[in-house]
C-alpha atoms as a PDB file:
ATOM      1  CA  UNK A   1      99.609 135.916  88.874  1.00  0.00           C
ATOM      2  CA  UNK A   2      95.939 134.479  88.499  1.00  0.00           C
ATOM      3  CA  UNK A   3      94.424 133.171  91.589  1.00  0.00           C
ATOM      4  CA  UNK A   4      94.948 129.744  92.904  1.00  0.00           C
ATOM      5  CA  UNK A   5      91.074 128.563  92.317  1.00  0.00           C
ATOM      6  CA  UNK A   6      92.208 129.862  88.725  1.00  0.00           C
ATOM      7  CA  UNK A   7      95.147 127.664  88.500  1.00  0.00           C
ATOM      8  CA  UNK A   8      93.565 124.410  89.801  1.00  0.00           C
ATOM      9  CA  UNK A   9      91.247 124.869  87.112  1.00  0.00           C
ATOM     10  CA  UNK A  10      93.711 125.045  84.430  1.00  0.00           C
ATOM     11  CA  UNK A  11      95.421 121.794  85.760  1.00  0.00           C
ATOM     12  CA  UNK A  12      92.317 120.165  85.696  1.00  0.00           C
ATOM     13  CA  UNK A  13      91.556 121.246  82.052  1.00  0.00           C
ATOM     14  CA  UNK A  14      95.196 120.527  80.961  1.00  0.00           C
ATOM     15  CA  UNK A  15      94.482 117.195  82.602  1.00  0.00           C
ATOM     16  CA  UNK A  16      91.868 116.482  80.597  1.00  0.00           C
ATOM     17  CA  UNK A  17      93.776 116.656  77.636  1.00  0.00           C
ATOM     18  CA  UNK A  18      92.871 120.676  77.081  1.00  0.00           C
ATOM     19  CA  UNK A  19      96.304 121.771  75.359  1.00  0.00           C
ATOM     20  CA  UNK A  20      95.693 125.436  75.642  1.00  0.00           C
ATOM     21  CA  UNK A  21      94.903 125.090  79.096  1.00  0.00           C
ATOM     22  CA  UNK A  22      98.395 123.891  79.484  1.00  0.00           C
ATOM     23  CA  UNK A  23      99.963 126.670  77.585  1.00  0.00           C
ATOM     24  CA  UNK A  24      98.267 128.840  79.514  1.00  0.00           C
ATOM     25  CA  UNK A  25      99.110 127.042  83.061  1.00  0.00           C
ATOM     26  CA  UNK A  26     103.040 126.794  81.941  1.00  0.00           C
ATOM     27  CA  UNK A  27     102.568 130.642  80.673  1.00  0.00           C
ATOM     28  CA  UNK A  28     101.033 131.709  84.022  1.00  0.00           C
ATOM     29  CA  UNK A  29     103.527 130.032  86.432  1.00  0.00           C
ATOM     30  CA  UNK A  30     106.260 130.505  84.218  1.00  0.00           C
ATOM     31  CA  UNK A  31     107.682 133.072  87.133  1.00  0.00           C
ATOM     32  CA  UNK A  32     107.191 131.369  90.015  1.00  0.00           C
ATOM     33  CA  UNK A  33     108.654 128.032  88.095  1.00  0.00           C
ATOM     34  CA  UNK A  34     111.447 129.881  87.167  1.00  0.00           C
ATOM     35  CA  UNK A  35     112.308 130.517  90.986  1.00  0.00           C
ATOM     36  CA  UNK A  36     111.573 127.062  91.531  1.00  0.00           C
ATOM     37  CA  UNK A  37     114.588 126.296  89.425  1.00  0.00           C
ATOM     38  CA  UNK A  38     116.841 129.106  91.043  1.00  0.00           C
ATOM     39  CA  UNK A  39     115.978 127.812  94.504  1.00  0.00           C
ATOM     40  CA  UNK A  40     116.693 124.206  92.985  1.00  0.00           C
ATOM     41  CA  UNK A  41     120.917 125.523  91.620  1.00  0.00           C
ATOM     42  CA  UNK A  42     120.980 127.543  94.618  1.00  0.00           C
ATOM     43  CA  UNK A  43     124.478 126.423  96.060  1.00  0.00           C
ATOM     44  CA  UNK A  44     125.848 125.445  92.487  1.00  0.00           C
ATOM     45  CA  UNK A  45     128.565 127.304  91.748  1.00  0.00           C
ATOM     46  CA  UNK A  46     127.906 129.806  88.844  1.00  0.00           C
ATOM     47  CA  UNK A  47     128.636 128.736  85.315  1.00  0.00           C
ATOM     48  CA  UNK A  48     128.818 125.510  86.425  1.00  0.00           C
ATOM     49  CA  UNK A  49     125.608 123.907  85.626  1.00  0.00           C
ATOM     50  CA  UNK A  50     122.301 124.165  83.761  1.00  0.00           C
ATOM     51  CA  UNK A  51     120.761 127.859  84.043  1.00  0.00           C
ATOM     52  CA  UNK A  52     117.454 128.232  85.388  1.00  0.00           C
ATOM     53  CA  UNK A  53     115.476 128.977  82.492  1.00  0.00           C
ATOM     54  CA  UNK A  54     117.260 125.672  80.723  1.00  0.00           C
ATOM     55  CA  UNK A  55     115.795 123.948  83.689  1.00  0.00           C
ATOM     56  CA  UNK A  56     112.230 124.969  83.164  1.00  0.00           C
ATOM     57  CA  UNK A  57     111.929 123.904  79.944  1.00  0.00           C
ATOM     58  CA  UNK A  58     113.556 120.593  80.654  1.00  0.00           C
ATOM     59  CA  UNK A  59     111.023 120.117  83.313  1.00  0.00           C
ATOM     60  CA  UNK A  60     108.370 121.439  80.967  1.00  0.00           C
ATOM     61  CA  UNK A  61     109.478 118.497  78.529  1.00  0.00           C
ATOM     62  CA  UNK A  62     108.989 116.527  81.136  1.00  0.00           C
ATOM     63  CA  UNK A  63     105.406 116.971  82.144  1.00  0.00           C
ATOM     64  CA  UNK A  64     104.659 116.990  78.655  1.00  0.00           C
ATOM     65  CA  UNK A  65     105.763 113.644  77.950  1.00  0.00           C
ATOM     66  CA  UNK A  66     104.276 112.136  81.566  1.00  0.00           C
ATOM     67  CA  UNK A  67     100.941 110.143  81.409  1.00  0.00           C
ATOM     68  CA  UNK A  68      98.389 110.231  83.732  1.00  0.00           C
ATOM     69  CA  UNK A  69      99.730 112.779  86.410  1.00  0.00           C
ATOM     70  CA  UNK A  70      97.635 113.625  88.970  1.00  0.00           C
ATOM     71  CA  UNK A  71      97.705 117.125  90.376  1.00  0.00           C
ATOM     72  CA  UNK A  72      95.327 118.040  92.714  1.00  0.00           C
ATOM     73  CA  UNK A  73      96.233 121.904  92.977  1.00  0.00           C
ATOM     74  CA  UNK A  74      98.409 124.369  92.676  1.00  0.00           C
ATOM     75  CA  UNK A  75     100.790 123.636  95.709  1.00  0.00           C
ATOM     76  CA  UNK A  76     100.739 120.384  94.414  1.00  0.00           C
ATOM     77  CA  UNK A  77     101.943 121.692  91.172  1.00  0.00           C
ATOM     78  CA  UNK A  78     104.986 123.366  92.019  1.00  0.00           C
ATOM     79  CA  UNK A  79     105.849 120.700  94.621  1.00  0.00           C
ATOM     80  CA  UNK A  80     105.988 118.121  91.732  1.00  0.00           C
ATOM     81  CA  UNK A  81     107.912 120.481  89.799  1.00  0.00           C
ATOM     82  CA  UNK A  82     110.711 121.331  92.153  1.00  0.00           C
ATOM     83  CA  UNK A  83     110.854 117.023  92.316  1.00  0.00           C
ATOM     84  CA  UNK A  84     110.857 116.925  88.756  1.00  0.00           C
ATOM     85  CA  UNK A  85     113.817 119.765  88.845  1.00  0.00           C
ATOM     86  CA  UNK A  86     115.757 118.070  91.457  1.00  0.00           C
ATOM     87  CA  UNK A  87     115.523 114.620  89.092  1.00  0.00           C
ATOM     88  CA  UNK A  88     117.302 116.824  86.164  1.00  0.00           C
ATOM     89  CA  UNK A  89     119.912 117.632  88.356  1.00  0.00           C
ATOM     90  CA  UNK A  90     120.788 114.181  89.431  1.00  0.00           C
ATOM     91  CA  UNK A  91     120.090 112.795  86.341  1.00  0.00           C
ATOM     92  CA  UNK A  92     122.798 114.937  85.004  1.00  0.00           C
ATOM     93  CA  UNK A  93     125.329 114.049  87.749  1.00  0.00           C
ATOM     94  CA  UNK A  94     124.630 110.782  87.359  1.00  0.00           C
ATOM     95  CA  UNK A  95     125.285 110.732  83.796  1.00  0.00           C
ATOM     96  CA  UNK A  96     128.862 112.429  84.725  1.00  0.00           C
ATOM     97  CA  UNK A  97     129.887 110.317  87.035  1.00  0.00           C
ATOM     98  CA  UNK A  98     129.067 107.413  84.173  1.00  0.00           C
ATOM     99  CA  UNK A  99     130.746 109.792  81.918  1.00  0.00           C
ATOM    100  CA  UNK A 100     134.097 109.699  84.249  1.00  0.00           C
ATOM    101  CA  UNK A 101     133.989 106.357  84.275  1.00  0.00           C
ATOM    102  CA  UNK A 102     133.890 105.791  80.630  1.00  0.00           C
ATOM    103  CA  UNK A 103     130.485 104.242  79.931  1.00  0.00           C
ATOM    104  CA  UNK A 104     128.329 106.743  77.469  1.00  0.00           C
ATOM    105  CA  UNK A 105     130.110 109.240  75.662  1.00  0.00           C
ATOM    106  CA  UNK A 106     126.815 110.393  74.347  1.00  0.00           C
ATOM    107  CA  UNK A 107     125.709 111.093  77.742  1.00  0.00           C
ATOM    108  CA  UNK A 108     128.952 112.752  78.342  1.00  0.00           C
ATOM    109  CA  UNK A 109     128.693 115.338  75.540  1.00  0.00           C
ATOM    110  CA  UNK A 110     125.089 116.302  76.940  1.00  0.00           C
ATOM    111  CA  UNK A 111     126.350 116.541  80.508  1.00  0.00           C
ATOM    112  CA  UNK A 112     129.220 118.542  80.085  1.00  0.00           C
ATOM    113  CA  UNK A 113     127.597 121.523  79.848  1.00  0.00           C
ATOM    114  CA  UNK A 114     125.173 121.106  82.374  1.00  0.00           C
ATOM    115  CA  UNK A 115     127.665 119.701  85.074  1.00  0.00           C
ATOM    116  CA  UNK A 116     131.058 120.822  84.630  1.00  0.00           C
ATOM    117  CA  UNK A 117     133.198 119.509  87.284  1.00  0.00           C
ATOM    118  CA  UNK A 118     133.280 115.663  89.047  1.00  0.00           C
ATOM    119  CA  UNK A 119     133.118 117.784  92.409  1.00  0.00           C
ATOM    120  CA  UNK A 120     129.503 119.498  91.156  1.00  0.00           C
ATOM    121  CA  UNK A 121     128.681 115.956  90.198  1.00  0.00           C
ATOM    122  CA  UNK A 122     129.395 114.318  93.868  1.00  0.00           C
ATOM    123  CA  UNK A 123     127.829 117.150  95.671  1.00  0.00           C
ATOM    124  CA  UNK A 124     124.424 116.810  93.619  1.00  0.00           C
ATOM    125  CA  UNK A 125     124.523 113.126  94.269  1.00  0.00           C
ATOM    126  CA  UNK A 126     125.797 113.178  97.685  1.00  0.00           C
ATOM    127  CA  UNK A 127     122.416 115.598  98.504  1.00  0.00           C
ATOM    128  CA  UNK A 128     120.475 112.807  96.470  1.00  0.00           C
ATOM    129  CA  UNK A 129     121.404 109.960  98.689  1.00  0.00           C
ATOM    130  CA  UNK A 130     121.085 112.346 101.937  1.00  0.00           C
ATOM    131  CA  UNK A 131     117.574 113.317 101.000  1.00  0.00           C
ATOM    132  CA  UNK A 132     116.719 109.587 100.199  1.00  0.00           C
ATOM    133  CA  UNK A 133     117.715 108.157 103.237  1.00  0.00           C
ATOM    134  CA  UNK A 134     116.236 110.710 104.999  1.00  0.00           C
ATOM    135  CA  UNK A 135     112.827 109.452 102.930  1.00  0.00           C
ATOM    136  CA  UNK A 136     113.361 106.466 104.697  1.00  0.00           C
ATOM    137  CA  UNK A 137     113.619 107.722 107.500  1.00  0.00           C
ATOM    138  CA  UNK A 138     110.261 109.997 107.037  1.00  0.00           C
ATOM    139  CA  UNK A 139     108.540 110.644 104.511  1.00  0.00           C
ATOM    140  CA  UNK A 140     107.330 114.382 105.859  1.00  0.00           C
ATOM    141  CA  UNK A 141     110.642 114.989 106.620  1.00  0.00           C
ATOM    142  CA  UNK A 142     111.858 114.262 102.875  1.00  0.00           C
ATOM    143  CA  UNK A 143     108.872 116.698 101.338  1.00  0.00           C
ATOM    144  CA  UNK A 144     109.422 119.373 103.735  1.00  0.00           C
ATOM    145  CA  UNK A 145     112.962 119.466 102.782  1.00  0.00           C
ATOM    146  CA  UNK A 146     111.870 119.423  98.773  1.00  0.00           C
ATOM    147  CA  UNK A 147     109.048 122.392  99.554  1.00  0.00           C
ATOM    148  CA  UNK A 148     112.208 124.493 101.209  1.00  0.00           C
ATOM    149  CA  UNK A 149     114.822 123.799  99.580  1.00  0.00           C
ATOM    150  CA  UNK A 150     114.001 123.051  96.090  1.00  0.00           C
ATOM    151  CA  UNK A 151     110.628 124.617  95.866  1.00  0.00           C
ATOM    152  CA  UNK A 152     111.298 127.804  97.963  1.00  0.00           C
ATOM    153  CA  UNK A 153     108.440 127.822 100.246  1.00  0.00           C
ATOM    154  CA  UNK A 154     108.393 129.573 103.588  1.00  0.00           C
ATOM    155  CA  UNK A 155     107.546 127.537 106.841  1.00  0.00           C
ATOM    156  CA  UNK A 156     103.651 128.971 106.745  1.00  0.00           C
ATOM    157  CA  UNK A 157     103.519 127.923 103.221  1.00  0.00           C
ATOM    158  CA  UNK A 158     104.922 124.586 103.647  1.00  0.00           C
ATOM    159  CA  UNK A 159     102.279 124.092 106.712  1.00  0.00           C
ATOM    160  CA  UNK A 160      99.516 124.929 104.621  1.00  0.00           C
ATOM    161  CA  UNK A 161     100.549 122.446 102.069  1.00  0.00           C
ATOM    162  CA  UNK A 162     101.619 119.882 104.230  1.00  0.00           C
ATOM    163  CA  UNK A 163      98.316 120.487 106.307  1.00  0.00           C
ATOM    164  CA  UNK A 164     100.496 120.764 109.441  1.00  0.00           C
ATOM    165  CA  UNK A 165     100.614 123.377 111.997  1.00  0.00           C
ATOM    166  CA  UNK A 166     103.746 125.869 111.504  1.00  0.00           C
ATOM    167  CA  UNK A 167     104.849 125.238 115.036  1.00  0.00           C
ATOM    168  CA  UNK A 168     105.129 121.343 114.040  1.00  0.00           C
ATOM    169  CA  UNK A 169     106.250 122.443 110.623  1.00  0.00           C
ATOM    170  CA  UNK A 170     109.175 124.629 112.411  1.00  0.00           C
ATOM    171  CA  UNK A 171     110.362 121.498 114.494  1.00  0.00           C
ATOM    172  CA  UNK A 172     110.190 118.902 111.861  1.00  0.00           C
ATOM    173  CA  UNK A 173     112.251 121.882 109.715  1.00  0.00           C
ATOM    174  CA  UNK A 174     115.111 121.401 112.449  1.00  0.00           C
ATOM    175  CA  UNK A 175     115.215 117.842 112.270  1.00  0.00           C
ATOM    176  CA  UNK A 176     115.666 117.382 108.336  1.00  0.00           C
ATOM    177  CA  UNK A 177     118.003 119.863 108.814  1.00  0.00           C
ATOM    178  CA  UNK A 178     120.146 118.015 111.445  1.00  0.00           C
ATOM    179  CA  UNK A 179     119.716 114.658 109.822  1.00  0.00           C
ATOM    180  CA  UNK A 180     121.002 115.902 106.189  1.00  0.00           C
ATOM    181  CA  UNK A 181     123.905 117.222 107.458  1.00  0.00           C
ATOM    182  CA  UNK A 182     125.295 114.321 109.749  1.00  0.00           C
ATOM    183  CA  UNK A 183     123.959 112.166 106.682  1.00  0.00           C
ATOM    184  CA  UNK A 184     126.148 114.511 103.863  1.00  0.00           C
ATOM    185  CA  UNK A 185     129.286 115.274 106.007  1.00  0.00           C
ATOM    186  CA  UNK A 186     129.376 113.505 109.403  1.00  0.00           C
ATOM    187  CA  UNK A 187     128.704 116.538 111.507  1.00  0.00           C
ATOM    188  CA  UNK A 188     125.628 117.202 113.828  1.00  0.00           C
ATOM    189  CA  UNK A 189     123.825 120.468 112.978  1.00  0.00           C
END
């Protein structure tokens, strides 16, 4: 994997409208995106969703179409892109729970195989609304959770990111965690 320096300076140039510079960003992170969107259907049930590599590209689509993103580096990079991930998912839950109710049958057809079941649906959705109250609540709290959990980043990597010490990091960590779940299912952590 090329350095970071390396990578900031391919977002920069892909920024700047440089489209080989964003072929060879997307070519060079490919990996570690791919384990973005792993992280991000961690939990789904298998077969029951959009694979990983089907969740790249959609998110590849995605920056491609966006206008005027600013990305500062290369943390910042995959942190925006296990966002962009987690939007796909809900996106797609949201269009199933409008598909069990009857209103798109377009967006039915192109949900179905992405989100098979009302119950995969509610859980994405139910994690939605958890992690947006909890932005609410705090915004730190809300991107730590996204660096962990969607992203896959370690405590030390989320500190250096976040430009927090790990110890505060760790702590903060323990509260999201305690806060999702009473906020998903009722229970303390």
């Amino acid at each position: 994997m090329p350095a970071p320096d390396d990578i900031t300076r391919l977002i920069e140039q892909w920024q700047h409208g440089d489209k080989a510079a964003e072929d060879a960003l997307f070519e060079a992170m490919y990996y570690r995106l791919h384990n973005i969107a792993v992280q991000c259907l961690k939990g789904e049930k298998p077969g029951r969703t959009v694979g990983a590599t089907a969740l790249v590209h959609e998110a590849y689509l995605r920056f491609k179409t966006s206008e005027r993103l600013q990305i500062s580096n290369r943390s910042h990079f995959l942190a925006l892109a296990a966002r962009v991930m987690h939007r796909i998912l809900v996106d797609r839950a949201r269009a199933r729970q409008a598909e069990k109710r009857g209103n798109d049958p377009v967006a039915a057809q192109i949900t179905e195989s992405l989100i098979r079941t009302d119950a995969d649906a509610d859980q994405i959705l139910s994690v939605d609304r958890a992690l947006e109250q909890l932005s609410q609540q705090s915004g730190r709290l809300a991107q730590l959770v996204e660096l962990r959990y969607f992203a896959g980043y370690s405590l030390e990597e989320s500190a250096l990111v976040m430009g927090l010490s790990e110890r505060t990091v760790r702590r903060d960590w323990q509260v999201a965690r305690a806060r999702l779940r009473l906020a998903i299912d009722g229970t303390p952590a």
